[in-house]
Protein backbone atom coordinates (compact mmCIF):
# COMPACT_ATOMS: atom_id res chain seq x y z
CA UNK A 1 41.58 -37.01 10.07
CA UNK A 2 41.70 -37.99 6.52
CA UNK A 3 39.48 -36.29 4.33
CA UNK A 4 38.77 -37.69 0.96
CA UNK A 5 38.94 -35.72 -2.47
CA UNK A 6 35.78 -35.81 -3.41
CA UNK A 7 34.51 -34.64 0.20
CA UNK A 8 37.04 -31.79 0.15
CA UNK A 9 35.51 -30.80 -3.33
CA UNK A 10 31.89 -30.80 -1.66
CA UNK A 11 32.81 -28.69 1.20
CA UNK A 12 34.74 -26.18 -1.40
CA UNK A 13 31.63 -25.97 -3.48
CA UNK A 14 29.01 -25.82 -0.71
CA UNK A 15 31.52 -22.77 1.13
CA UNK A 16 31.41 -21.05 -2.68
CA UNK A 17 27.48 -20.78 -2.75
CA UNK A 18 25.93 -17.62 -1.58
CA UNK A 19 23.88 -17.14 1.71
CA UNK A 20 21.01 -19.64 1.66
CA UNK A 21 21.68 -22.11 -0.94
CA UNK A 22 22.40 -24.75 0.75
CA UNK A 23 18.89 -24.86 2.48
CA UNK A 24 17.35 -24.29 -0.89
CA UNK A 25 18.87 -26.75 -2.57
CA UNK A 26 17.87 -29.35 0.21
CA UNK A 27 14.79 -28.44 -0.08
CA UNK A 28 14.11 -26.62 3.25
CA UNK A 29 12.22 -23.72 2.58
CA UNK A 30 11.51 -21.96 5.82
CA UNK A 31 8.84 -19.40 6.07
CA UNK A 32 9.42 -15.79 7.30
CA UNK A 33 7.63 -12.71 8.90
CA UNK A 34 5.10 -11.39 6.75
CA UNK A 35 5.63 -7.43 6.96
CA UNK A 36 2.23 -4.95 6.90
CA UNK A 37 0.62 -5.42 3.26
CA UNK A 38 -2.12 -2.58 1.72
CA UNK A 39 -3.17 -3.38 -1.29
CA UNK A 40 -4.43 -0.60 -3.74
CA UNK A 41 -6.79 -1.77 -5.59
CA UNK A 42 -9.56 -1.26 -8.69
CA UNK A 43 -12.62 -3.39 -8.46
CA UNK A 44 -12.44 -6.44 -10.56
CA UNK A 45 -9.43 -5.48 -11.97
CA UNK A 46 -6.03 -7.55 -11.64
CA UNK A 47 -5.32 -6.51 -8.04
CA UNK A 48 -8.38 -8.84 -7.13
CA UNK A 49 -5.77 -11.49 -7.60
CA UNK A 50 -3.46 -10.41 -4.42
CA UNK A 51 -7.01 -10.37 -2.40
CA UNK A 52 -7.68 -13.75 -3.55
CA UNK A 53 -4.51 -15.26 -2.86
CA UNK A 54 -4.54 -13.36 0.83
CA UNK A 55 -7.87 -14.72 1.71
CA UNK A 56 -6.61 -18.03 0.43
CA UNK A 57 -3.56 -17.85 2.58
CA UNK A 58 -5.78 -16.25 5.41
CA UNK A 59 -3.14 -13.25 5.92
CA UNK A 60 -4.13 -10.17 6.93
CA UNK A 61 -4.58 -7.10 4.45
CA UNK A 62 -5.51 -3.72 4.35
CA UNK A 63 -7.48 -2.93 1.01
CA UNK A 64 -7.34 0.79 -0.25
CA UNK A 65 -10.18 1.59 -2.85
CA UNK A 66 -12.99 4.05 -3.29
CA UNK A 67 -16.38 1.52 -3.63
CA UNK A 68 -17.49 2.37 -7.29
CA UNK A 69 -15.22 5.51 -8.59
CA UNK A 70 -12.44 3.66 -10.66
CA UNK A 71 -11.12 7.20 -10.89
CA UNK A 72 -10.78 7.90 -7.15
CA UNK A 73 -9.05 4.44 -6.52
CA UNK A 74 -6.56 5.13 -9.03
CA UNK A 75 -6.23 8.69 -7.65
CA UNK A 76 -5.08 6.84 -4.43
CA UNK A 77 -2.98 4.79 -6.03
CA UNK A 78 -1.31 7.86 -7.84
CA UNK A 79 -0.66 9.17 -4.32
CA UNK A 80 1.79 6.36 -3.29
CA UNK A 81 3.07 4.85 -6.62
CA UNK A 82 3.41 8.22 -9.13
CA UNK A 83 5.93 7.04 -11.26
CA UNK A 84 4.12 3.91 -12.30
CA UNK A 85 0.47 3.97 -10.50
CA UNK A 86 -1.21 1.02 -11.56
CA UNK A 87 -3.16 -2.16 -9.62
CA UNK A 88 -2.09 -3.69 -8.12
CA UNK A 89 0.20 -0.96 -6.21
CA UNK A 90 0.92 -3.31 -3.06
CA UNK A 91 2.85 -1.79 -0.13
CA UNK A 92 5.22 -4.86 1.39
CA UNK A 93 6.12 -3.08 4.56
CA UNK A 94 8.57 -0.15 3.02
CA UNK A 95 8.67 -1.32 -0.53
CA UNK A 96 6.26 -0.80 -3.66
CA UNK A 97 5.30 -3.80 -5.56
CA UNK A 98 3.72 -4.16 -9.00
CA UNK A 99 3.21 -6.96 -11.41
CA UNK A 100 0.82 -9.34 -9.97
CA UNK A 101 2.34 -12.28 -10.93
CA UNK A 102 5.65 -11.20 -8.95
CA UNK A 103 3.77 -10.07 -5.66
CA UNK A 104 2.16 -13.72 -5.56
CA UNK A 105 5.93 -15.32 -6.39
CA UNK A 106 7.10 -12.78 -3.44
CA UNK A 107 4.58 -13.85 -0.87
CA UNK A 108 4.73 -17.72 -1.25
CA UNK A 109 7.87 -18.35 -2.15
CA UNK A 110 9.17 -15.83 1.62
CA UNK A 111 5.73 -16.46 3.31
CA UNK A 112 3.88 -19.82 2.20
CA UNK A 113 6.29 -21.89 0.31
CA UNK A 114 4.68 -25.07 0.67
CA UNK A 115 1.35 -23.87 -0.45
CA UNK A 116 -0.31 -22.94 -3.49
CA UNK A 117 2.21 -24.08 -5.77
CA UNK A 118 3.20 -27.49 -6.68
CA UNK A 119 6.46 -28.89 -5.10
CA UNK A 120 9.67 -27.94 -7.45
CA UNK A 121 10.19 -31.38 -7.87
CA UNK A 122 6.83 -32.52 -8.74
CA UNK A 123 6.01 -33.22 -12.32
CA UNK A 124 2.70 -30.54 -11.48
CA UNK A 125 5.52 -27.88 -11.23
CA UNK A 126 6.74 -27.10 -14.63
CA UNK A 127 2.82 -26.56 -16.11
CA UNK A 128 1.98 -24.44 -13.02
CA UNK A 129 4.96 -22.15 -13.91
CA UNK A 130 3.95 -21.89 -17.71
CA UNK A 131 0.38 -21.37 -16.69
CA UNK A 132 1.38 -18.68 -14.21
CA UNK A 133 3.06 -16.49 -17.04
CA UNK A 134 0.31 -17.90 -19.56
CA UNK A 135 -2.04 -15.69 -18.16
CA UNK A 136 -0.01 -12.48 -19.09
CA UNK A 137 2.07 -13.47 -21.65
CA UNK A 138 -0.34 -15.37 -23.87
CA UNK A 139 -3.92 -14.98 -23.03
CA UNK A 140 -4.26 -11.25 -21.64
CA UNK A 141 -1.74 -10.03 -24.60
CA UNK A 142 -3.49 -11.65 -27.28
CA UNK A 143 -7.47 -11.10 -25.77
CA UNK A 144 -6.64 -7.39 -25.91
CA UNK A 145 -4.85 -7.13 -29.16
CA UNK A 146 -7.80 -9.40 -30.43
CA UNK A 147 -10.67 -7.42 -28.89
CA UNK A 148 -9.26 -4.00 -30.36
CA UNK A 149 -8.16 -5.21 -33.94
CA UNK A 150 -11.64 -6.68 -34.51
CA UNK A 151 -13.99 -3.61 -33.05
CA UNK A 152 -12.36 -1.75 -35.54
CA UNK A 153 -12.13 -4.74 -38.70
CA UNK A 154 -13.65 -7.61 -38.35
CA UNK A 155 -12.04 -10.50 -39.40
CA UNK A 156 -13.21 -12.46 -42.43
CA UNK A 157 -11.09 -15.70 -41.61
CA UNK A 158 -9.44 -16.58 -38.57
CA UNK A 159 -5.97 -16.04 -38.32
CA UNK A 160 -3.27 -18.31 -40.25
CA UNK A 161 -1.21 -18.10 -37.00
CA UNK A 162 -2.24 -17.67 -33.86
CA UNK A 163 -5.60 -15.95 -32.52
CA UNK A 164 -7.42 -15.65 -29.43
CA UNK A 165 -9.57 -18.76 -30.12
CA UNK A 166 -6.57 -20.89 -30.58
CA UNK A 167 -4.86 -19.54 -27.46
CA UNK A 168 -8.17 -20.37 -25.44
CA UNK A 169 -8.20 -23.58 -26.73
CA UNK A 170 -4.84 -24.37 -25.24
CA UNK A 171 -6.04 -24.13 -21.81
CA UNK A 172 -9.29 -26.24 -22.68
CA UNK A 173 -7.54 -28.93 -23.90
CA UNK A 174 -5.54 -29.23 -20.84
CA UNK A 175 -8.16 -29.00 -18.30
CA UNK A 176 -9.15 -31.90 -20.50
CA UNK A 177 -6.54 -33.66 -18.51
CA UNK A 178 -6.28 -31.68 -15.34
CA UNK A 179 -8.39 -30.19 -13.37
CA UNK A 180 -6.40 -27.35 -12.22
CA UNK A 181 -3.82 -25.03 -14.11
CA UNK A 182 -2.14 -25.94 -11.02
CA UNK A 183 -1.60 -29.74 -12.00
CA UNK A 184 -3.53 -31.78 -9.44
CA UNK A 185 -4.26 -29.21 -7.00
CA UNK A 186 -5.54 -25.90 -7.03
CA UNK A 187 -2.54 -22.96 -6.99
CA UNK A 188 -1.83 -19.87 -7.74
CA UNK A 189 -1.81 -20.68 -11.05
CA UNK A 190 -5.23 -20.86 -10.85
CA UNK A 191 -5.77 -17.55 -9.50
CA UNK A 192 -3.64 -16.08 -12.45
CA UNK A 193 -5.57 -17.58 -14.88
CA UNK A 194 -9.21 -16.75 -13.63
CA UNK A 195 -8.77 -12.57 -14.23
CA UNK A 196 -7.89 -12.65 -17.95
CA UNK A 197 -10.16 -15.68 -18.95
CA UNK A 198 -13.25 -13.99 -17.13
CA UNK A 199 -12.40 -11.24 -19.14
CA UNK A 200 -12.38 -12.84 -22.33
CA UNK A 201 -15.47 -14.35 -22.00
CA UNK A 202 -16.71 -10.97 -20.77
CA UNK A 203 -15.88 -9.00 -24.20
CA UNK A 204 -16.99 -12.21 -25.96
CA UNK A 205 -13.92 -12.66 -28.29
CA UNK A 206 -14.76 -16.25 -27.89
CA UNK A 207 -18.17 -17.72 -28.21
CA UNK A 208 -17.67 -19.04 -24.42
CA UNK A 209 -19.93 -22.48 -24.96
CA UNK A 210 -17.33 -24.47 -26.76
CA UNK A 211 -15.46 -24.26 -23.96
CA UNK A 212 -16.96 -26.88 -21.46
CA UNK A 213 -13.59 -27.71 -19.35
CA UNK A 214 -13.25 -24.40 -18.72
CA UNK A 215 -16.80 -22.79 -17.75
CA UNK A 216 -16.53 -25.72 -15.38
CA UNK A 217 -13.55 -25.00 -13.81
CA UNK A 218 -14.30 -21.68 -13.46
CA UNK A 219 -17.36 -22.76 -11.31
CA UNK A 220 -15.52 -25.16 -9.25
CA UNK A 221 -12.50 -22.04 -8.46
CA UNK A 222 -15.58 -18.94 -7.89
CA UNK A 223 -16.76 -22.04 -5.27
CA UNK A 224 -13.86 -21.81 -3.30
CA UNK A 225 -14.95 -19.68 0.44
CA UNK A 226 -11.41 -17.40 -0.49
CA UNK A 227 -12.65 -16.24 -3.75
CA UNK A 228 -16.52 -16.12 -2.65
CA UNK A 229 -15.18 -13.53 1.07
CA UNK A 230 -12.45 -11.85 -2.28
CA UNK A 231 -15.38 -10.68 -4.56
CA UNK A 232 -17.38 -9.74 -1.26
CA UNK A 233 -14.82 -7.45 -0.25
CA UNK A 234 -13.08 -6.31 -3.50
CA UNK A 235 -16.14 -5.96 -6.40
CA UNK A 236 -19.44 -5.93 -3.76
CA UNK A 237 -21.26 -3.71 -6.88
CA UNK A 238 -19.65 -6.11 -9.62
CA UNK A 239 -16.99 -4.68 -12.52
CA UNK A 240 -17.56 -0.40 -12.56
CA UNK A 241 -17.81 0.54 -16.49
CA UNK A 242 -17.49 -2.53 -17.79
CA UNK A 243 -16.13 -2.97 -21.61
CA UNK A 244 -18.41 -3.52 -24.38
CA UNK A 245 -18.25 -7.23 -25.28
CA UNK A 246 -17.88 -7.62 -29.07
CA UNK A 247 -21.03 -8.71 -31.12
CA UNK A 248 -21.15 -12.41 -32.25
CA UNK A 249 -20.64 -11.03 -35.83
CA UNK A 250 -17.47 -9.45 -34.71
CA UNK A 251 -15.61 -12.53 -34.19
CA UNK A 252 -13.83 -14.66 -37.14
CA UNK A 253 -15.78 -17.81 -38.47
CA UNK A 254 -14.93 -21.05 -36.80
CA UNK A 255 -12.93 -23.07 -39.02
């Protein structure tokens, strides 16, 4: 049998790739087993976002948290993650995870691949990526550097650069066009996004009512059954010691 040059370079390639790329590349993502998960948990803290996106999957859990004693939970969490014991502390069968945006990446992309996250091919994919390290990266850093700066000074102008109200604005203006971070659909995007921009609103760095797209959005995503049987379990008494929002005065004049 005759086997053309081009063919013989395709089967040299495809025999170079490691374990599992061919599949990927095709597209075939196959799901696996998911192992035992407890998560370790404060109440309405970040590790409400792996209880969300179990319910949401409808996997089963074990939640670990002492109902209204931030200090006992993170006791318990000290217990099984010393070196770094922070929530979410999520044990994946024999491993320790932290990072909430990576224990979400971990359990779709092994256990759910073709849900909660736009297809890698679909034009929805690239903004729910940015919008899943948005969260983190952008809003979170810059609500918290924000909040601090101006309890102690503040502001007499808004900033030059870039500020909290600016960074906000970003996500209005795309729900604008979208009505999920997710693209079309809801995703986990969405459930990265909801912690930090509750939270801003909560410490009032932004004067929440200019914000229509998102105060709706929010709505439609605390509708959903998943986060509704998440809050039920994971906050039943609300946030424990929750920060003091910043007065109106506190904030920089709108432009």
């Amino acid at each position: 049998m005759r086997i053309s040059a081009s063919l013989f370079l395709s089967l040299v390639f495809l025999a170079a790739l490691p374990a599992g790329s061919v599949s990927a590349a095709s597209g075939d993502r196959v799901a696996t087993p998911l192992p035992p998960i407890t998560i370790y948990h404060l109440e309405a803290r970040r590790s409400e976002r792996i209880v969300w996106l179990m319910e949401e999957l409808g996997f089963p859990y074990e939640l670990k948290f002492v109902r209204g004693n931030l200090g006992a939970s993170l006791m318990q969490i000290r217990q099984v993650n010393p070196g770094n014991p922070v929530a979410p502390t999520v044990l994946y069968g024999d491993d320790i995870l932290v990072e909430s945006g990576a224990i979400i990446d971990v359990i779709l992309n092994r256990h759910a691949p073709d849900r909660l996250q736009p297809d890698i091919n679909s034009p929805d994919y690239p903004w729910h990526q940015i919008w899943m390290h948005y969260a983190e990266g952008s809003l979170a850093s810059r609500m918290g550097i924000d909040y601090r700066v101006w309890q102690l000074q503040p502001p007499e102008q808004r900033s030059p650069l870039r500020d909290i109200q600016g960074t906000v604005q970003y996500a209005e203006d795309f729900l604008a066009e979208h009505p999920y971070f997710g693209g079309s659909e809801f995703s986990a995007a969405d459930i990265m996004m909801h912690f930090p921009m509750n939270y801003t609103f909560l410490i009032n760095v932004v004067d929440r009512t200019q914000f229509p797209n998102i105060n709706e959005w929010m709505a439609r995503v605390e509708a959903r059954p998943a986060y509704k049987r998440m809050a039920e379990v994971s906050k039943p008494d609300g946030m424990p010691s929750p920060p003091e929002p910043l007065p109106d005065s506190a904030r920089p004049p709108a432009r």
